[in-house]
Protein backbone atom coordinates (compact mmCIF):
# COMPACT_ATOMS: atom_id res chain seq x y z
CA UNK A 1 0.00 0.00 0.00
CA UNK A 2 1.32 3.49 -0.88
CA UNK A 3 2.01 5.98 1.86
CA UNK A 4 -0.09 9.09 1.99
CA UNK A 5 2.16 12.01 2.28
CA UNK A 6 2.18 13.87 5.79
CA UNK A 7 1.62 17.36 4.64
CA UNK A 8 -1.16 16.16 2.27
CA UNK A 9 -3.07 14.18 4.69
CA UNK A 10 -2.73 17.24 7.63
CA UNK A 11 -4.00 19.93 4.98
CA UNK A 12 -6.61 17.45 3.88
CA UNK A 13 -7.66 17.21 8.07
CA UNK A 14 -7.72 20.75 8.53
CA UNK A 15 -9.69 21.60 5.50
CA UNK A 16 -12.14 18.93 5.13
CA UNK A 17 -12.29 17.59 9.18
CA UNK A 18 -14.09 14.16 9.63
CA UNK A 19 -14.95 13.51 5.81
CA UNK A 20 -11.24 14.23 5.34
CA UNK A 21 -10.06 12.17 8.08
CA UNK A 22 -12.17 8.72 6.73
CA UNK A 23 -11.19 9.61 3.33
CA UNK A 24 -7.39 9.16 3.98
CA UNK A 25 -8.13 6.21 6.24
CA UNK A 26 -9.92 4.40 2.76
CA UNK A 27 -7.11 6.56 0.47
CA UNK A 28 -4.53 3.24 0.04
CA UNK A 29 -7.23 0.86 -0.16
CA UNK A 30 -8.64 2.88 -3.34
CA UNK A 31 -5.11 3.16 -4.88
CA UNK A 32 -4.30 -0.38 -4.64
CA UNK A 33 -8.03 -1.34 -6.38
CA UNK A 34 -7.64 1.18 -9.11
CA UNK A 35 -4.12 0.07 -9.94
CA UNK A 36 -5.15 -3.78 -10.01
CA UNK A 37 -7.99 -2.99 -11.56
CA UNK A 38 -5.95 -0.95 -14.56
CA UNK A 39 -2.78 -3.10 -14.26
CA UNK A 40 -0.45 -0.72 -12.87
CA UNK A 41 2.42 -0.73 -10.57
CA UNK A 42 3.93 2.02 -8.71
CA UNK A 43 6.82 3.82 -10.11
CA UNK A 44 7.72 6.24 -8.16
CA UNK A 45 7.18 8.72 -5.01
CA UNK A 46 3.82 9.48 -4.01
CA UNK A 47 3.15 13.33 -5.11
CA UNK A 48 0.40 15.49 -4.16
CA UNK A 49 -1.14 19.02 -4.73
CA UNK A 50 -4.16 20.48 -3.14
CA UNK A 51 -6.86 18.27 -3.22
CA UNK A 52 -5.42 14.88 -4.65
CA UNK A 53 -2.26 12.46 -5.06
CA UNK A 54 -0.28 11.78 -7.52
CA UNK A 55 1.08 8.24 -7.93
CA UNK A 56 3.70 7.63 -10.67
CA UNK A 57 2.94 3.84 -12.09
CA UNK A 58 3.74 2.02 -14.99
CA UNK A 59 0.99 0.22 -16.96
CA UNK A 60 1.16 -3.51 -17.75
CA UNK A 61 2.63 -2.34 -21.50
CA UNK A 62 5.55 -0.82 -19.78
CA UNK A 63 4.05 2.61 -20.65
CA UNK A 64 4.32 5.31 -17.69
CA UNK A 65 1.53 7.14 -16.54
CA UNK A 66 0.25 8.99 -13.51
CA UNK A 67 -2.53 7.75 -10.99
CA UNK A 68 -4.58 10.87 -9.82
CA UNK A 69 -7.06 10.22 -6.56
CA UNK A 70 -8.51 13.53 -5.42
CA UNK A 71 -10.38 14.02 -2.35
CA UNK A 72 -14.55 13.82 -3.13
CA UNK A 73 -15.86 17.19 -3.69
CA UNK A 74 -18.26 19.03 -6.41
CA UNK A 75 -15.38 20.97 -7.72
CA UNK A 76 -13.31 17.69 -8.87
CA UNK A 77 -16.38 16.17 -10.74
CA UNK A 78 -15.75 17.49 -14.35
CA UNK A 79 -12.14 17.41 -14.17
CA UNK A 80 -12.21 13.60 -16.28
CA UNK A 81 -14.64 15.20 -18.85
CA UNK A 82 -12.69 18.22 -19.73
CA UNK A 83 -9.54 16.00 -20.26
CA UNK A 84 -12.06 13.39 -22.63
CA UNK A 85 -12.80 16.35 -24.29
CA UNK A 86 -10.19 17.89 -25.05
CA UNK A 87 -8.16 14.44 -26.04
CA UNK A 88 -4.63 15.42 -25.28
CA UNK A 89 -5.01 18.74 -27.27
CA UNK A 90 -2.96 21.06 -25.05
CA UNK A 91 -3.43 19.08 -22.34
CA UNK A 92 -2.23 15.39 -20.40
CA UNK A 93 -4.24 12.39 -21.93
CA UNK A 94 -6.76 10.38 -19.80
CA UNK A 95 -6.36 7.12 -20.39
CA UNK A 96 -8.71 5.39 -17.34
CA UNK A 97 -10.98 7.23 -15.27
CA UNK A 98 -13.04 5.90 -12.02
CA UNK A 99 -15.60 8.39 -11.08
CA UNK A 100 -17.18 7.00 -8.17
CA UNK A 101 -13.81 6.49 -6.67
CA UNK A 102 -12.62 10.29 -8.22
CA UNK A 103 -9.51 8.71 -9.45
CA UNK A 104 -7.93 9.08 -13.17
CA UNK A 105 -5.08 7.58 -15.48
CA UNK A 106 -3.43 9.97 -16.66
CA UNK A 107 -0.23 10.85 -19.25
CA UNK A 108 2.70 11.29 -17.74
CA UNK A 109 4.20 14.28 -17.72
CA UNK A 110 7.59 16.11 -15.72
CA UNK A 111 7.81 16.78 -12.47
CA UNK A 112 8.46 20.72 -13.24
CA UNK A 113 6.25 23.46 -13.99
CA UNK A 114 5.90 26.85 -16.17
CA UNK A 115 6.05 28.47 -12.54
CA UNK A 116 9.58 27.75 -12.56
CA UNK A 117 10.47 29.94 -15.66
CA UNK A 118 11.73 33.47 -14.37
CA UNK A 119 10.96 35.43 -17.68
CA UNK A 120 7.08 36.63 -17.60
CA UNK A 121 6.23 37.62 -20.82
CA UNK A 122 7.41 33.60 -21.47
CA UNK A 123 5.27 32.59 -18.61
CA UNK A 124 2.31 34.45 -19.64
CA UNK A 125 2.42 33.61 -23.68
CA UNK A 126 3.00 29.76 -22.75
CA UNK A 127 -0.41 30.01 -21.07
CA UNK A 128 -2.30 32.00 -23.36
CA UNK A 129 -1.63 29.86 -26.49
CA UNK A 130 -2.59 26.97 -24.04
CA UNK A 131 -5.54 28.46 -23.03
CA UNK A 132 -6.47 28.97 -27.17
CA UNK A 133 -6.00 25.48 -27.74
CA UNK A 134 -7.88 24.64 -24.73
CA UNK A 135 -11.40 26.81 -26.16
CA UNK A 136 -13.08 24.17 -27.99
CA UNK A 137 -16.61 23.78 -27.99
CA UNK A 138 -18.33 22.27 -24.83
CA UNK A 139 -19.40 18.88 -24.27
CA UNK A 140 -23.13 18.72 -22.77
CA UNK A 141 -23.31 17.92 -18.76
CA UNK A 142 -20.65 20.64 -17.47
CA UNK A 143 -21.30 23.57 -15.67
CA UNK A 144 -21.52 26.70 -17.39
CA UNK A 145 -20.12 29.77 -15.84
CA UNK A 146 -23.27 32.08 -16.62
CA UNK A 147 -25.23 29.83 -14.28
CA UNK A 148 -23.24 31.06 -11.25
CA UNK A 149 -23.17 35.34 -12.21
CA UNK A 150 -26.59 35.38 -9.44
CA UNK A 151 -24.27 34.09 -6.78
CA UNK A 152 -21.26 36.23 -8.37
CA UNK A 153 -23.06 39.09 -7.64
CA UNK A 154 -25.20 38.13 -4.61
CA UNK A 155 -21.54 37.29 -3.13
CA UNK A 156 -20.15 40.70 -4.50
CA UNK A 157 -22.53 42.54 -2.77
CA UNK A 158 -22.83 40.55 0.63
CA UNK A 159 -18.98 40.98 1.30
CA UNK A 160 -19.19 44.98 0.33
CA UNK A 161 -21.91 45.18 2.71
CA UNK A 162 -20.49 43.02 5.37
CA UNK A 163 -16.50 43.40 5.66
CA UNK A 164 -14.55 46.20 6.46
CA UNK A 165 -12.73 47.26 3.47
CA UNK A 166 -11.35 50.14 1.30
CA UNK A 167 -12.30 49.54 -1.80
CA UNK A 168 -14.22 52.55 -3.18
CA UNK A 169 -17.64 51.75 -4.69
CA UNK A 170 -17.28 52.49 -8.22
CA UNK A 171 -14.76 49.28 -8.39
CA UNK A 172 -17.13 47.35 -6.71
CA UNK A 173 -19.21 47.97 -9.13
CA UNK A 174 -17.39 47.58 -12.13
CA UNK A 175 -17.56 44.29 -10.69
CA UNK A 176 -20.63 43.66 -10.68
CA UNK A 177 -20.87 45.42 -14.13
CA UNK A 178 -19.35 42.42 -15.60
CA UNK A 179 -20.99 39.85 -13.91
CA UNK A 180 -23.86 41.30 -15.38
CA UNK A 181 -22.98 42.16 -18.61
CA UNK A 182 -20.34 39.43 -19.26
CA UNK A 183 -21.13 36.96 -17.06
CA UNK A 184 -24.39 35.98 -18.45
CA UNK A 185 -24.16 35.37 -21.59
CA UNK A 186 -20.68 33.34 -22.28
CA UNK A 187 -19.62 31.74 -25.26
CA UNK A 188 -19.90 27.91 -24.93
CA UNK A 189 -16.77 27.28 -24.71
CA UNK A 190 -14.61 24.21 -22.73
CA UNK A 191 -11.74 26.73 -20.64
CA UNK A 192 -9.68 25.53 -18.03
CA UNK A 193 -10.62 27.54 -15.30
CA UNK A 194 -7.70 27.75 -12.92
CA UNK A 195 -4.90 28.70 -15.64
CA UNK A 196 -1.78 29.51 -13.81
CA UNK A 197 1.61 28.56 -14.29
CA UNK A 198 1.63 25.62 -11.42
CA UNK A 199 -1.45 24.09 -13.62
CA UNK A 200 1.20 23.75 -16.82
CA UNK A 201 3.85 20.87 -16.52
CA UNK A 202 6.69 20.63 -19.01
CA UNK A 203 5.94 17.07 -21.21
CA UNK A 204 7.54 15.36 -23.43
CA UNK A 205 4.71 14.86 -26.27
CA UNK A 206 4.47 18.41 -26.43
CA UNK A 207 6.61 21.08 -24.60
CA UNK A 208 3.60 22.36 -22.24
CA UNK A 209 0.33 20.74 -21.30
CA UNK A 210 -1.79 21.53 -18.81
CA UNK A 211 -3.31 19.58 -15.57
CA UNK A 212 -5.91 19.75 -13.03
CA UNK A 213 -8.58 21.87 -15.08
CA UNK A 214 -12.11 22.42 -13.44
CA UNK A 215 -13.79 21.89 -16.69
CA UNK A 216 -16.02 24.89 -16.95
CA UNK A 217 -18.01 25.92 -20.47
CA UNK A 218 -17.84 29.87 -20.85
CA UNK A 219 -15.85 32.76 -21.72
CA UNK A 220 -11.83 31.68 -22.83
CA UNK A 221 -11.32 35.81 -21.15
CA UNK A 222 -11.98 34.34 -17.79
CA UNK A 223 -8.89 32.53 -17.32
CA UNK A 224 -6.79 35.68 -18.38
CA UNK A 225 -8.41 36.75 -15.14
CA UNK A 226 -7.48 34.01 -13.14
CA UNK A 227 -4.02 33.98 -14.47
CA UNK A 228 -3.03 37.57 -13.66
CA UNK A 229 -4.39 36.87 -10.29
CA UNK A 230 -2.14 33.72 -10.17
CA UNK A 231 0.94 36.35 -10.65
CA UNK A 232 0.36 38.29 -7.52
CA UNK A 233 3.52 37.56 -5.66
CA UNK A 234 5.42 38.22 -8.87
CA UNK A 235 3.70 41.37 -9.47
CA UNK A 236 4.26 42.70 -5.86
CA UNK A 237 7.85 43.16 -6.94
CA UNK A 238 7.34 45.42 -9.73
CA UNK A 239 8.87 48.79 -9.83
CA UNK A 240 5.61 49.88 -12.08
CA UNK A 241 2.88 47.97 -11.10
CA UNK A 242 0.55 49.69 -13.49
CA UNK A 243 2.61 49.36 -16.83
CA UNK A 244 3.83 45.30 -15.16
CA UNK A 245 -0.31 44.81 -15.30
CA UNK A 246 -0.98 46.40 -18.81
CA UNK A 247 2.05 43.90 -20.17
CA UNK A 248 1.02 40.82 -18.37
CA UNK A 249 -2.79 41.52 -19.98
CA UNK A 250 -1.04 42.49 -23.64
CA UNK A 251 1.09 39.41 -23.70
CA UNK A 252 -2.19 36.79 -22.49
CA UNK A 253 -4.61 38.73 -24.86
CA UNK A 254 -2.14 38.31 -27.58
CA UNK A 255 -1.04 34.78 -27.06
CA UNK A 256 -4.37 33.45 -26.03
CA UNK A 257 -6.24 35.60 -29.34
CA UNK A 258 -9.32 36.99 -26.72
CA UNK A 259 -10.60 40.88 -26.53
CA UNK A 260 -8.58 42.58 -24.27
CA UNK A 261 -11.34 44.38 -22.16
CA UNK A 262 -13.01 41.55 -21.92
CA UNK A 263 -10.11 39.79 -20.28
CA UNK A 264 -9.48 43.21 -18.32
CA UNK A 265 -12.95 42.79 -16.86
CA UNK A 266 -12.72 39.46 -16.10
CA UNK A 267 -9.07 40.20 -14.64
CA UNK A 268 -10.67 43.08 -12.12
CA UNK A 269 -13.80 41.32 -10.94
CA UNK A 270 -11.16 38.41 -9.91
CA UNK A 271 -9.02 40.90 -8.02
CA UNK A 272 -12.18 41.91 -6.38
CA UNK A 273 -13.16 38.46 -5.44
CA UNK A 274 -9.62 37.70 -4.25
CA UNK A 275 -9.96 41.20 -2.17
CA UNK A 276 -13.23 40.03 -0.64
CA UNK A 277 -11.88 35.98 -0.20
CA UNK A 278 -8.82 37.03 1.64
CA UNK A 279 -10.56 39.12 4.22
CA UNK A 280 -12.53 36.18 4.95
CA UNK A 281 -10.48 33.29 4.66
CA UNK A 282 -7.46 34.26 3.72
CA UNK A 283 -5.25 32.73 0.92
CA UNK A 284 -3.58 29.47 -0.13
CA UNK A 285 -0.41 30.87 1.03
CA UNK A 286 -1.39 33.01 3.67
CA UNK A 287 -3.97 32.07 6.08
CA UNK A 288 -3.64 35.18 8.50
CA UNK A 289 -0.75 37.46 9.57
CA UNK A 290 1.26 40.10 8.13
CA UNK A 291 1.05 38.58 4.62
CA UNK A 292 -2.24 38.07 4.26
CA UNK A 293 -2.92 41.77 5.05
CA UNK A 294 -0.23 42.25 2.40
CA UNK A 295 -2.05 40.35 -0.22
CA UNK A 296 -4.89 41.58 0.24
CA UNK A 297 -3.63 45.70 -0.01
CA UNK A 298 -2.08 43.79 -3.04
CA UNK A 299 -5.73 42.51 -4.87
CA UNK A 300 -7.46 46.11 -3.33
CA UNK A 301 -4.65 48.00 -5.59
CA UNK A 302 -4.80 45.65 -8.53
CA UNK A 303 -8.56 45.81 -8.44
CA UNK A 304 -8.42 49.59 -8.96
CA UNK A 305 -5.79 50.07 -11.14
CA UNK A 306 -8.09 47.48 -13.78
CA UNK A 307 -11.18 49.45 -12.79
């Protein structure tokens, strides 16, 4: 039986609590059905990243591949069906997949990422031609972003009301703005949905291809959005924020062939989200302190400087 990493199964605990806890207790039992069940061995060290593992294997063929188990939760469900659809096309294949058990076969791809590359306009244009190839037309049965712009906005308007902030009200509601004018009524297209550069693994079938997608159908803009937020820490450092903003939104519009204020819009209602999100919970890499206060001045700042 594989070993469930420490840091994965304490993050797991103090996110999901019970659930989280019996889930890890069943964890090696599911790996070692899936892999009998798809003729794999293990091949490797036990990875993992937010909400899943990652178990290197090698298939019966001798071909290696990747076993993926993520932790049961709505926002793994269409992760499978995005990679069916898109078929390897700027992304890893999926060779098996086990639904009930949330658990996929997957191409192997490098252990490294695009987040390791220090030049940003490289960063940036890697992404946006991936998230091009990534726009083809949705497959029936996923959720389409336009169905959540009443809780967008609902949400928008709760934490303005509730939580003491700075932001002044007209960027609150340009927010809103494009919830309701962009937000319901999306193209119906397959996008990725949390593009960053931690999401993009170097491969050897193709030089990028991307990885844990949440398979949403709507507007390819959107994930210029959540990709500029993605560069927060490496924006903080800029000498010119504003001009290191307009270039990181020239390069993805450019790469990725969408309408820049369309991916501006989506790009400031995420820094208002992220704004709003931090306040109340924090972030990924800062739950409280000194640098959560920091990164959330950060998202207030980028929020009005794409207002």
């Amino acid at each position: 039986m594989i070993r469930t990493p420490e840091a994965f199964a304490r993050s797991t605990v103090e996110r999901e609590g019970e659930s989280g806890a019996a889930w890890l207790a069943e964890l090696p039992r599911i790996v070692d059905d899936v892999l009998g069940h798809w003729g794999c061995v293990p091949d490797g060290r036990v990875m993992h990243g937010g909400v899943g593992i990652i178990v290197p294997v090698r298939r019966g063929t001798g071909e290696t591949a990747v076993l993926k188990v993520s932790f049961p939760h709505p926002g793994n469900v269409h992760e499978p069906d995005a990679f069916a659809a898109w078929g390897g096309r700027g992304a890893v294949l999926l060779h098996e997949r086990a639904d009930e058990r949330f658990a996929m076969l997957l191409e192997r791809a490098r252990p490294s990422t695009l987040a390791e590359i220090e030049d940003g306009d490289e960063v940036v244009t890697v992404a946006g031609r991936l998230s091009r190839r990534l726009a083809v037309p949705a497959p029936p049965g996923l959720p389409r972003l336009r169905e959540r712009a009443d809780d967008w906005e609902e949400q928008l308007r709760k934490d303005a009301g509730e939580l003491p902030h700075t932001l002044p009200r007209q960027v609150v509601d340009a927010a809103v703005a494009t919830v309701r004018e962009l937000g319901r009524v999306q193209p119906d297209l397959l996008i990725h949905g949390d593009l960053h550069a931690r999401n993009i693994l170097r491969a050897d079938r193709e030089p990028w291809l991307a990885v844990d997608p949440k398979g949403y159908a709507g507007d390819p803009a959107y994930d210029g959005g959540t990709l500029l937020k993605s560069r927060a820490l490496t924006l903080l450092g800029a000498d010119d924020l504003r001009r290191a903003v307009r270039r990181t939104l020239d390069v993805f519009v450019e790469a990725a062939e969408v309408d820049r204020e369309r991916a501006r819009r989506w790009a400031q209602f995420h820094a208002v989200q992220a704004a709003f999100w931090g306040r109340r919970h924090g972030f990924r890499v800062a739950r409280g302190g000194s640098q959560r206060d920091r990164l959330t001045a950060f998202a207030d700042r980028l929020a009005q400087l794409l207002t």
